[in-house]
C-alpha atoms as a PDB file:
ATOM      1  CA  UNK A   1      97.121 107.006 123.949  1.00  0.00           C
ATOM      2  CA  UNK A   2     100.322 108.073 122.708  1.00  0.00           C
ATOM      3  CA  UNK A   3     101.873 106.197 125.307  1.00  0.00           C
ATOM      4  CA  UNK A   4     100.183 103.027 124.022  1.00  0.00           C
ATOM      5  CA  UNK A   5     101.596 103.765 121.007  1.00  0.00           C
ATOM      6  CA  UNK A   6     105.155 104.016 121.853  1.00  0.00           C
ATOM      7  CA  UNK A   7     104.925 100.788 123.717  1.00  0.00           C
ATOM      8  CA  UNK A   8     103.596  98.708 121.069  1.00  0.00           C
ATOM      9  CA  UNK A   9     106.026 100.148 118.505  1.00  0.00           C
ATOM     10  CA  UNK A  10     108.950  98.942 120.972  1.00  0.00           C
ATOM     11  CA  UNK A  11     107.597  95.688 121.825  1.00  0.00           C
ATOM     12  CA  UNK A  12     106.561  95.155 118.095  1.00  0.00           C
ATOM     13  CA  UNK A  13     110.472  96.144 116.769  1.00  0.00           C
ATOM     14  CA  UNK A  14     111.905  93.977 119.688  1.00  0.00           C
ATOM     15  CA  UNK A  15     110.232  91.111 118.183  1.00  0.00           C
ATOM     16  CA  UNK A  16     112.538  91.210 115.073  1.00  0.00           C
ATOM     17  CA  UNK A  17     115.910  89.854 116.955  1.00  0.00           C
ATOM     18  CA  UNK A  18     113.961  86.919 118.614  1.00  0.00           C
ATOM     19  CA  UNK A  19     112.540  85.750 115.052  1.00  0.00           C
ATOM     20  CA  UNK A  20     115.035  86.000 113.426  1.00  0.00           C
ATOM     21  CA  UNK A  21     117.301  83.621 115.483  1.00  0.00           C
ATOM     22  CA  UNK A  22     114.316  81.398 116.800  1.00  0.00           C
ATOM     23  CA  UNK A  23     112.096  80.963 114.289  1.00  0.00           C
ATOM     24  CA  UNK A  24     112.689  78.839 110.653  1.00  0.00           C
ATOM     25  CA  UNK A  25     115.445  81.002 108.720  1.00  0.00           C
ATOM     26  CA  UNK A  26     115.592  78.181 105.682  1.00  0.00           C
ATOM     27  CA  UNK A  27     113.440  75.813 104.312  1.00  0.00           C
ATOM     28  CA  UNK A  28     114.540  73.059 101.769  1.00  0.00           C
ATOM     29  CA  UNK A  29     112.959  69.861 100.120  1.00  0.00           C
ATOM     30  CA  UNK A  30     115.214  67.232  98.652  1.00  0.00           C
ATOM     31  CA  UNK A  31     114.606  63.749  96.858  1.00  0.00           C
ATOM     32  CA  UNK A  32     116.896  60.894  95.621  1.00  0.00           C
ATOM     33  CA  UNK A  33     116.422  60.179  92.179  1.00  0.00           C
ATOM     34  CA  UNK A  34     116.963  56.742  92.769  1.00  0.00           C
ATOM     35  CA  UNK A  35     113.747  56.133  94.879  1.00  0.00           C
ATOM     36  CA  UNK A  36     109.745  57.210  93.566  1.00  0.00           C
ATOM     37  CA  UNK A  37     108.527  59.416  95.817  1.00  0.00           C
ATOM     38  CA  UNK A  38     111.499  59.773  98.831  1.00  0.00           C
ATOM     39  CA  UNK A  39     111.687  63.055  99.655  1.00  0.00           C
ATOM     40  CA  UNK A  40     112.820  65.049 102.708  1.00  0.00           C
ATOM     41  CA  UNK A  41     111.335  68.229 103.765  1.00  0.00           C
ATOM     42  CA  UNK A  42     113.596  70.178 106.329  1.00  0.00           C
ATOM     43  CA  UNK A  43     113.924  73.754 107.938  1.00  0.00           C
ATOM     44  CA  UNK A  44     116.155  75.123 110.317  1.00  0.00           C
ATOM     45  CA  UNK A  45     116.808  78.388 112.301  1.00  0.00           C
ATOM     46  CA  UNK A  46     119.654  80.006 112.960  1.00  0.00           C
ATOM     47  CA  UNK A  47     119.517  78.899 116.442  1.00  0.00           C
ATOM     48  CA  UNK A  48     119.278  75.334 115.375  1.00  0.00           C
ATOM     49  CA  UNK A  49     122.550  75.972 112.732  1.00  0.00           C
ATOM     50  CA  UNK A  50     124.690  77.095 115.007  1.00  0.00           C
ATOM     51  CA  UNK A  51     123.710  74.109 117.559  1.00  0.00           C
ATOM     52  CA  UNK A  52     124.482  71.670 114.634  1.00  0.00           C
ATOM     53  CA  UNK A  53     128.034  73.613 113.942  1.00  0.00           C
ATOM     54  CA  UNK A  54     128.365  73.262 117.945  1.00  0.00           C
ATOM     55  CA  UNK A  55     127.887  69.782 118.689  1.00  0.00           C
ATOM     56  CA  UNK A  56     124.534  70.385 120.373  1.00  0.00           C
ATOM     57  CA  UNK A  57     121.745  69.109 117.688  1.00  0.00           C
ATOM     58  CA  UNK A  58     120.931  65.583 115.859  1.00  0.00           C
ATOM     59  CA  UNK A  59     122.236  66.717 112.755  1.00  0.00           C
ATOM     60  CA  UNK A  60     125.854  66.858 113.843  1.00  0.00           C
ATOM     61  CA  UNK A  61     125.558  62.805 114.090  1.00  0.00           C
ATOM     62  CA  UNK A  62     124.339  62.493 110.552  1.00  0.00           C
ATOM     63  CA  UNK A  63     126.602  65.574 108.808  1.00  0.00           C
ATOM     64  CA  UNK A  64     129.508  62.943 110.321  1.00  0.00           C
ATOM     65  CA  UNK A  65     128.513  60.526 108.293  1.00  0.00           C
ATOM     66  CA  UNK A  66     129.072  62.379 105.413  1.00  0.00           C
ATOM     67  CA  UNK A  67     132.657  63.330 106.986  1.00  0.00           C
ATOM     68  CA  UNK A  68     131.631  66.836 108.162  1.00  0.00           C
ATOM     69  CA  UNK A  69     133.938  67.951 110.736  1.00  0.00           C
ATOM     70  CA  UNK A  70     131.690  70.239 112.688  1.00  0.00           C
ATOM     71  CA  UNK A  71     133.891  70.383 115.945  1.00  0.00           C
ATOM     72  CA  UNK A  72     136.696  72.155 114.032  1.00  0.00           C
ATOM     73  CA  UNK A  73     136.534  75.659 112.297  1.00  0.00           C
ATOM     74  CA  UNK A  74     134.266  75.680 109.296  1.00  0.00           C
ATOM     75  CA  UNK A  75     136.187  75.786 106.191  1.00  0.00           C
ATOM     76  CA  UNK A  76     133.634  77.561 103.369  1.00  0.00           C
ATOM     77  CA  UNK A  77     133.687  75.033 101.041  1.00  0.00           C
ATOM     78  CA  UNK A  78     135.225  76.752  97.457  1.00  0.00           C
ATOM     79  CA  UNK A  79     132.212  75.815  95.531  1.00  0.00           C
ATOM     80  CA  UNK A  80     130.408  78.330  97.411  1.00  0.00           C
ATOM     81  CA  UNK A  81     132.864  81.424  96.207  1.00  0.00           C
ATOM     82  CA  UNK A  82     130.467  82.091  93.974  1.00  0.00           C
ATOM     83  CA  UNK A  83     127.735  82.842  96.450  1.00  0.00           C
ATOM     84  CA  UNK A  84     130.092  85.384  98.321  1.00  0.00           C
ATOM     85  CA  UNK A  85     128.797  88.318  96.862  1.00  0.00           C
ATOM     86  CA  UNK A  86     125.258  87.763  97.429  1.00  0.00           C
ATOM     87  CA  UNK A  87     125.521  86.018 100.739  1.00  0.00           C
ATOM     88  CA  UNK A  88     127.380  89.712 101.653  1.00  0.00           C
ATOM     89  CA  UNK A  89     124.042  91.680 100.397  1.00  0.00           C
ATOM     90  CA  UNK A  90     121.956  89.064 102.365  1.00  0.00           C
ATOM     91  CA  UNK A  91     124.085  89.851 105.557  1.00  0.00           C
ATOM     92  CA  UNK A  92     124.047  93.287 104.800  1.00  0.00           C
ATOM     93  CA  UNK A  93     119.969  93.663 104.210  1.00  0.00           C
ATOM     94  CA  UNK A  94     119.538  91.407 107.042  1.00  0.00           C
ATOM     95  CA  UNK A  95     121.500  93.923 109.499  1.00  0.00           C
ATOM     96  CA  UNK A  96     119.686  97.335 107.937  1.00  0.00           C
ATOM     97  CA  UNK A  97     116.486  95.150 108.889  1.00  0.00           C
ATOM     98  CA  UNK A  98     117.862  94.727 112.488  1.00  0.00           C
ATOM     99  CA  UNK A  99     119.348  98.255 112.917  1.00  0.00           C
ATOM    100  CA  UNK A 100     115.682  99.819 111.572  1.00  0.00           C
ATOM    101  CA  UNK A 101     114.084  97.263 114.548  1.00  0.00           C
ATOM    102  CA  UNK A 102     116.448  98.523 117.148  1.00  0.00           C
ATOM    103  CA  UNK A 103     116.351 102.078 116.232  1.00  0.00           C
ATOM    104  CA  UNK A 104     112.629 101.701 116.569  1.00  0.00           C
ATOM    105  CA  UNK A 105     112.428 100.563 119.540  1.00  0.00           C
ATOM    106  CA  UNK A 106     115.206 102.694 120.951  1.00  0.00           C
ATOM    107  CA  UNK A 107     113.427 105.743 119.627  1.00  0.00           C
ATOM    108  CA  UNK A 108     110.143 104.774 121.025  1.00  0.00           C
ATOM    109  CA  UNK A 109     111.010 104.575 124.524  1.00  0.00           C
ATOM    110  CA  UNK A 110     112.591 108.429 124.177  1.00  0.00           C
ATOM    111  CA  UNK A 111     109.671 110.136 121.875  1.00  0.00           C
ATOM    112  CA  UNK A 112     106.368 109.987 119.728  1.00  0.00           C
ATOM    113  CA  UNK A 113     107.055 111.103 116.767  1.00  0.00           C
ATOM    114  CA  UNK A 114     105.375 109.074 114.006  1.00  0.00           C
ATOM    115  CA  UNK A 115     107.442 109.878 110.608  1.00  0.00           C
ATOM    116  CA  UNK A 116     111.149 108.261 112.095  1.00  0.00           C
ATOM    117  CA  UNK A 117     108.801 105.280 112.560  1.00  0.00           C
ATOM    118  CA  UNK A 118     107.379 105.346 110.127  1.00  0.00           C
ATOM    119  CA  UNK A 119     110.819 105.544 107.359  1.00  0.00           C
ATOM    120  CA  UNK A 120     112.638 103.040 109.294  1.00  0.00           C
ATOM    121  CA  UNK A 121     109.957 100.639 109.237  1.00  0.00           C
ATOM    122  CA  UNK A 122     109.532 101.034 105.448  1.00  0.00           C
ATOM    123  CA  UNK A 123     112.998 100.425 105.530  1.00  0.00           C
ATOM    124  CA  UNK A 124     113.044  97.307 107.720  1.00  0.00           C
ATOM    125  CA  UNK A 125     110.294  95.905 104.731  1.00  0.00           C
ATOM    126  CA  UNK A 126     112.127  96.738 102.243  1.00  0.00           C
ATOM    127  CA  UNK A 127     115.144  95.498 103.134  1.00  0.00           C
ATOM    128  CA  UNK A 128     113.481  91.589 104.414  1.00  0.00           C
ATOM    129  CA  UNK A 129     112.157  91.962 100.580  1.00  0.00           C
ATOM    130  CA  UNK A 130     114.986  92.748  99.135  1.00  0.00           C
ATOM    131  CA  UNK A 131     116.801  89.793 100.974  1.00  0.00           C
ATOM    132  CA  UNK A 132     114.149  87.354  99.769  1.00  0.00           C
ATOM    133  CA  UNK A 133     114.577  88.130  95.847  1.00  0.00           C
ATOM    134  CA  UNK A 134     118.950  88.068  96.286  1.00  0.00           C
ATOM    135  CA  UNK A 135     118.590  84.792  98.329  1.00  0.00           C
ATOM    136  CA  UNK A 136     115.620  83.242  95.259  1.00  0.00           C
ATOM    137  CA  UNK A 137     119.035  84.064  93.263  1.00  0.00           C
ATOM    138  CA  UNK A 138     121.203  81.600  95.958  1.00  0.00           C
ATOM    139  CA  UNK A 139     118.171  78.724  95.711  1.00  0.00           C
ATOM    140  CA  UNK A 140     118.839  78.787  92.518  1.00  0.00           C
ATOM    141  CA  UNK A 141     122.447  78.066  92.528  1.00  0.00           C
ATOM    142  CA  UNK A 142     121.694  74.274  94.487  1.00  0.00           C
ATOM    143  CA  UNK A 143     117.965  73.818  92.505  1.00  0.00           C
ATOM    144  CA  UNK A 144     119.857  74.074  89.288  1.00  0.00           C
ATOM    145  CA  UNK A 145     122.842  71.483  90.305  1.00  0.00           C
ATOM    146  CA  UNK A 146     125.403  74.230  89.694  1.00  0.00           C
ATOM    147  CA  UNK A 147     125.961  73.684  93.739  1.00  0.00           C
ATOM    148  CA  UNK A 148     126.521  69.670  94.846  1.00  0.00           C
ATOM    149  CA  UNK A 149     125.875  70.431  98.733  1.00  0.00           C
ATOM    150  CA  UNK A 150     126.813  66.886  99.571  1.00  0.00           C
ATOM    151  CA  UNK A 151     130.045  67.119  97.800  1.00  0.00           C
ATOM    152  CA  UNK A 152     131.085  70.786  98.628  1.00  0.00           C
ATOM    153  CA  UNK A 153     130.685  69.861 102.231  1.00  0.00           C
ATOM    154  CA  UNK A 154     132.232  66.566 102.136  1.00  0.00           C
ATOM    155  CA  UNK A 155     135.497  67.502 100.647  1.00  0.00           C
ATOM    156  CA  UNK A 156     134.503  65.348  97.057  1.00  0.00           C
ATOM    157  CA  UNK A 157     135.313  62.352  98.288  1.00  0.00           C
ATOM    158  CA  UNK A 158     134.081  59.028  96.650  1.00  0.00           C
ATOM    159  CA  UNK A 159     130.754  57.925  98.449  1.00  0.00           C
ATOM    160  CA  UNK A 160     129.806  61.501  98.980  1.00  0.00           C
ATOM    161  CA  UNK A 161     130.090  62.155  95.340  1.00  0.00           C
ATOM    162  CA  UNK A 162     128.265  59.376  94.680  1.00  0.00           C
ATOM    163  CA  UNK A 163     125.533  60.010  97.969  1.00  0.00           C
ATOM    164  CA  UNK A 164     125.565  63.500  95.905  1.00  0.00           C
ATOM    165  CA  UNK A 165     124.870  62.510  92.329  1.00  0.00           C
ATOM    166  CA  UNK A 166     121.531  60.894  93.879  1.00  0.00           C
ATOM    167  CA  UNK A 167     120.589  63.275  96.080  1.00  0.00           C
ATOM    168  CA  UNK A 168     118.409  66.422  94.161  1.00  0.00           C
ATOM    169  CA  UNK A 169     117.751  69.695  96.078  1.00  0.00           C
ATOM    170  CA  UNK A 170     114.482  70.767  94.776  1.00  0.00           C
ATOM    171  CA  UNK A 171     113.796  73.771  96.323  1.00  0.00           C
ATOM    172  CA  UNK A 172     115.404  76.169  98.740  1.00  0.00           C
ATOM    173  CA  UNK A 173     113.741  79.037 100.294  1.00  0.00           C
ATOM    174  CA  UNK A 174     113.509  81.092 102.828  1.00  0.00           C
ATOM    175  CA  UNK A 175     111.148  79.655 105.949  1.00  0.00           C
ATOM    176  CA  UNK A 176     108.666  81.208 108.383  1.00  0.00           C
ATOM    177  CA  UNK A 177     111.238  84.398 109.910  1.00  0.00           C
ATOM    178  CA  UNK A 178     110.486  86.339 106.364  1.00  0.00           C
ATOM    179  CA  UNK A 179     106.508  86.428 106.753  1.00  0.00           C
ATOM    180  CA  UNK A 180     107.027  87.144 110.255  1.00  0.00           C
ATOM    181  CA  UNK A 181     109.206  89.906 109.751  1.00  0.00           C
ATOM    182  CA  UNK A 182     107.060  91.123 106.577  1.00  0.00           C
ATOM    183  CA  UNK A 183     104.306  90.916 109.434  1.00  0.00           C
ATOM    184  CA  UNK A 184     106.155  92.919 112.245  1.00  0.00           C
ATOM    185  CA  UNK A 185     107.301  95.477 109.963  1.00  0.00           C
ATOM    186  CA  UNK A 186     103.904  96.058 107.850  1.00  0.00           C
ATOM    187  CA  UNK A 187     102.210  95.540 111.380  1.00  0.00           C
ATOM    188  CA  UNK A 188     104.595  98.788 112.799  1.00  0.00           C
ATOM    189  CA  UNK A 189     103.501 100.757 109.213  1.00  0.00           C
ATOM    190  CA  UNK A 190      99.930 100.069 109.805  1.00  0.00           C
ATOM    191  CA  UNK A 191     100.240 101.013 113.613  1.00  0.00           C
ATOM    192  CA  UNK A 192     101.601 104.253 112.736  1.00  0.00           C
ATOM    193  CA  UNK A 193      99.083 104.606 110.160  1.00  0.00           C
ATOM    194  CA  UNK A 194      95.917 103.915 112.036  1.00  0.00           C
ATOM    195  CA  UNK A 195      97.058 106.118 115.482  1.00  0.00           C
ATOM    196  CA  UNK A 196      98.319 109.360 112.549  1.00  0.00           C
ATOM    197  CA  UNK A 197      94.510 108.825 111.164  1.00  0.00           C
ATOM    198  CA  UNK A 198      92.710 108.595 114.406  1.00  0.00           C
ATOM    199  CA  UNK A 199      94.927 111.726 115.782  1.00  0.00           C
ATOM    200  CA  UNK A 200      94.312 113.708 112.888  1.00  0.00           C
ATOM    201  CA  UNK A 201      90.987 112.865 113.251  1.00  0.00           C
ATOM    202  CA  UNK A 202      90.594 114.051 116.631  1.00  0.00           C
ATOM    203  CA  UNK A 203      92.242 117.229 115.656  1.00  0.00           C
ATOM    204  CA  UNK A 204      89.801 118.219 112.711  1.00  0.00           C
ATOM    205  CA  UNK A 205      86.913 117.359 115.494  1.00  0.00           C
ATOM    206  CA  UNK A 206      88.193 120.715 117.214  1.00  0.00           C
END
């Protein structure tokens, strides 16, 4: 049984780097104020941003339109400076969630001991959680209109300011990769949980 254990806990904590780069990372809705009822409703992964930065998706077609050089470096746009800070305790959440996963799994394969599991699972939760309510703080930032995507990646000129002024983000959030990583993670806790409960179980039995 313990065995069982210690393979679901690896296969559970490789999941994380998979969903995080396959699965929806962001999901937005925007409208144009000029037009009842036209709004888009888009989400991407971070497999499917770096294909658009790359040349490799649709979007790269229509970001040209708006005169977004995506086969040069990507110059971060100044408007976004003010992100910098939280975008850095994103990143930085977002790799304590990945180092918990692969410590998990890395200590699985070598032992079954329940509490390391247990803590670096907590941590992996807490630290998806925590990445959620700093990047709510980052929605905010384009939902508000304090952030003009259109123009910030466009350089300002005229008909993207203009495509800009019309174009409302209404929500930003993050997509599907949270709730599966909330899932993984609480899944790992509640492994641990149920096998500690059923072992001490066993023991009080003798």
């Amino acid at each position: 049984m313990k065995y069982v254990y210690r393979v679901v806990n690896a296969l559970l904590a490789l999941a994380v780097f998979p969903t995080l780069y396959f699965v929806d990372l962001i999901y937005a809705e925007m409208s144009v104020s000029l037009i009842k009822k036209a709004a888009v409703y888009e989400s991407l992964s971070i497999k499917e941003i770096v294909d658009i930065f790359t040349g490799k998706s649709d979007y790269s077609t229509l970001l040209s339109i708006f005169k977004v050089d995506t086969s040069s470096v990507f110059k971060w746009p100044q408007e976004f400076n003010i992100l910098n800070t939280r975008l850095i305790v994103i990143g930085v959440l977002l790799a304590v969630m990945l180092l918990a996963a692969l410590f998990i799994f890395i200590f699985s394969c070598v032992s079954g001991k329940r509490i390391p599991v247990l803590v670096s699972s907590a941590v992996g939760l807490v630290s998806i959680i925590a990445a959620n309510i700093v990047f709510k703080s980052v929605a905010a930032e384009f939902t508000s209109g304090n952030i003009n995507v259109v123009k910030a990646l466009s350089g300002g000129g005229l008909i993207q300011s203009i495509v800009g002024t019309v174009v409302n983000i209404d929500s930003v959030r993050f997509a599907g990769f949270q709730n599966a990583e909330i899932m993984i993670f609480a899944g790992l806790i509640t492994w641990t949980a149920i096998f500690y409960l059923s072992e001490f179980g066993d023991t009080e039995k003798k």
